[in-house]
Protein backbone atom coordinates (compact mmCIF):
# COMPACT_ATOMS: atom_id res chain seq x y z
CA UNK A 1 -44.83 7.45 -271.50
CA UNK A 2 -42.89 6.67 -274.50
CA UNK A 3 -43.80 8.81 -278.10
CA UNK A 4 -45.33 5.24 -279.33
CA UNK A 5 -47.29 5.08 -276.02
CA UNK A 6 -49.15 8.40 -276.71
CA UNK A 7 -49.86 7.73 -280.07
CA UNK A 8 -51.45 4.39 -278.73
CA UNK A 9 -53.28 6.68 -276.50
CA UNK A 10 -54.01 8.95 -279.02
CA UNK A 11 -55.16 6.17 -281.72
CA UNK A 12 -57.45 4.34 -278.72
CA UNK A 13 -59.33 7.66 -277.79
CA UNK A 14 -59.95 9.00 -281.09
CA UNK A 15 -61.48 5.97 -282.26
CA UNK A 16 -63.21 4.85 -280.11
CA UNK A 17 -65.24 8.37 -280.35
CA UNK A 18 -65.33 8.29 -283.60
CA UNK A 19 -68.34 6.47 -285.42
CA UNK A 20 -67.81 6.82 -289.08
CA UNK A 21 -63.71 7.84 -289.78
CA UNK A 22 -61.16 6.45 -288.05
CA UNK A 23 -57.35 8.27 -287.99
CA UNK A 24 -54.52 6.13 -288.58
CA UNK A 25 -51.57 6.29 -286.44
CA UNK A 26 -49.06 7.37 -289.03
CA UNK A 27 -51.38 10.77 -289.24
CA UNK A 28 -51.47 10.66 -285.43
CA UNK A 29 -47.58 11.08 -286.07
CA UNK A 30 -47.70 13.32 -288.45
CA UNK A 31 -49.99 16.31 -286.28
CA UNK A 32 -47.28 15.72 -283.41
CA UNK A 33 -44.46 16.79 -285.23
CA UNK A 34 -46.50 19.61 -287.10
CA UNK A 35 -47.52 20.86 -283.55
CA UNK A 36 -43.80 20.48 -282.48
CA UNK A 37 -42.90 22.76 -285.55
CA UNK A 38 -45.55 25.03 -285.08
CA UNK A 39 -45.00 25.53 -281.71
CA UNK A 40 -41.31 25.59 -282.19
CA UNK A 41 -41.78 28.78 -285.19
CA UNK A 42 -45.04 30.70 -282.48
CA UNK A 43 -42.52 30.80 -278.99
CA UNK A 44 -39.57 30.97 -281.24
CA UNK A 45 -39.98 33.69 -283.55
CA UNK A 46 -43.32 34.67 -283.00
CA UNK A 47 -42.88 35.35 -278.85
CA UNK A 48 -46.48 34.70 -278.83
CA UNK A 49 -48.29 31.57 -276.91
CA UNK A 50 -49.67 28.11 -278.09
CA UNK A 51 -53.12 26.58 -276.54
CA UNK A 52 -53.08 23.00 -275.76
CA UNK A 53 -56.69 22.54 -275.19
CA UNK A 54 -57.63 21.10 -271.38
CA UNK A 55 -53.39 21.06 -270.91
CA UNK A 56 -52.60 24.72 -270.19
CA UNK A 57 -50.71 27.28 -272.43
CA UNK A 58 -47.47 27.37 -273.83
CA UNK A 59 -46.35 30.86 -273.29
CA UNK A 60 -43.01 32.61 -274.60
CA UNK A 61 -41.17 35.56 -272.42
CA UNK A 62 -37.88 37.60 -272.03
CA UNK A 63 -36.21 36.45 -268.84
CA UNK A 64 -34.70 39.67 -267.53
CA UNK A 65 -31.26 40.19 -267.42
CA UNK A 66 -29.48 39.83 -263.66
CA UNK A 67 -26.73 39.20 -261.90
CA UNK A 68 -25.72 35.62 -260.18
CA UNK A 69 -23.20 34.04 -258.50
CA UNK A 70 -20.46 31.02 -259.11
CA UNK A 71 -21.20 28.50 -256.53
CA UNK A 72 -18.08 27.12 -256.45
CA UNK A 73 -15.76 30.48 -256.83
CA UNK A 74 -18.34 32.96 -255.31
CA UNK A 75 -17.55 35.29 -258.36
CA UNK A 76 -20.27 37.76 -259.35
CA UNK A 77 -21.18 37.14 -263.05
CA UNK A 78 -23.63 39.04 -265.16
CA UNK A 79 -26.22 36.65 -266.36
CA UNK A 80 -28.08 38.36 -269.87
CA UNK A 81 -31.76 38.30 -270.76
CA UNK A 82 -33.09 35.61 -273.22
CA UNK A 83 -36.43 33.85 -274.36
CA UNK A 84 -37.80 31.82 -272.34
CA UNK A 85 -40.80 29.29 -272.63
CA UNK A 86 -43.29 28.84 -269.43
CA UNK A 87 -46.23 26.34 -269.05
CA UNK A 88 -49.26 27.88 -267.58
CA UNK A 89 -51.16 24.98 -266.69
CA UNK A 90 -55.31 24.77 -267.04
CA UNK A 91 -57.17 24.53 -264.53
CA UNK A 92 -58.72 20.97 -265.61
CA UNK A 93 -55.49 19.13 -265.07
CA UNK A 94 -54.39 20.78 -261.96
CA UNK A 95 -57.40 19.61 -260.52
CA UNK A 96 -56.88 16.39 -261.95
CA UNK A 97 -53.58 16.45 -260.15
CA UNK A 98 -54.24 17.92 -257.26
């Protein structure tokens, strides 16, 4: 699915709930690169999480630091925490993908 193709998607469903407004797709747009921003500033500075309502949870951690191994050398190397980002998935779409 293509950015165009969701908005489509997007545009279709809302509007066809929707009685008396309609939304446009150039404000569909717009709120999906607000919630990429937003979500970039909550995981990114923030370390907090971001609800996608009956998607799952965007969720920010600190992967520990460890140590790994070259593949091709064998060479122990130290490999050092950072942020991470994990999906936590709902439990409406993993049943509808199970």
């Amino acid at each position: 699915m293509t950015l165009n193709d969701l908005i489509d998607s997007i545009y279709t469903d809302v509007n066809k709930s929707t009685s008396s407004t309609s939304i446009n797709k150039l404000e569909i747009r717009r709120v999906l690169a607000s919630l990429g921003d937003v979500t970039t500033h909550e995981l990114g500075v923030e370390l907090g999480e971001v609800p996608l309502p009956g998607i799952g949870k965007l969720k920010s951690a600190v992967s520990a630091a460890r140590t790994g191994r070259n593949p091709k050398t064998g060479e122990t190397i130290a490999i050092p925490a950072k942020n991470v980002v994990k999906f936590v998935a709902a439990k409406s779409l993993k049943d509808a993908i199970a």
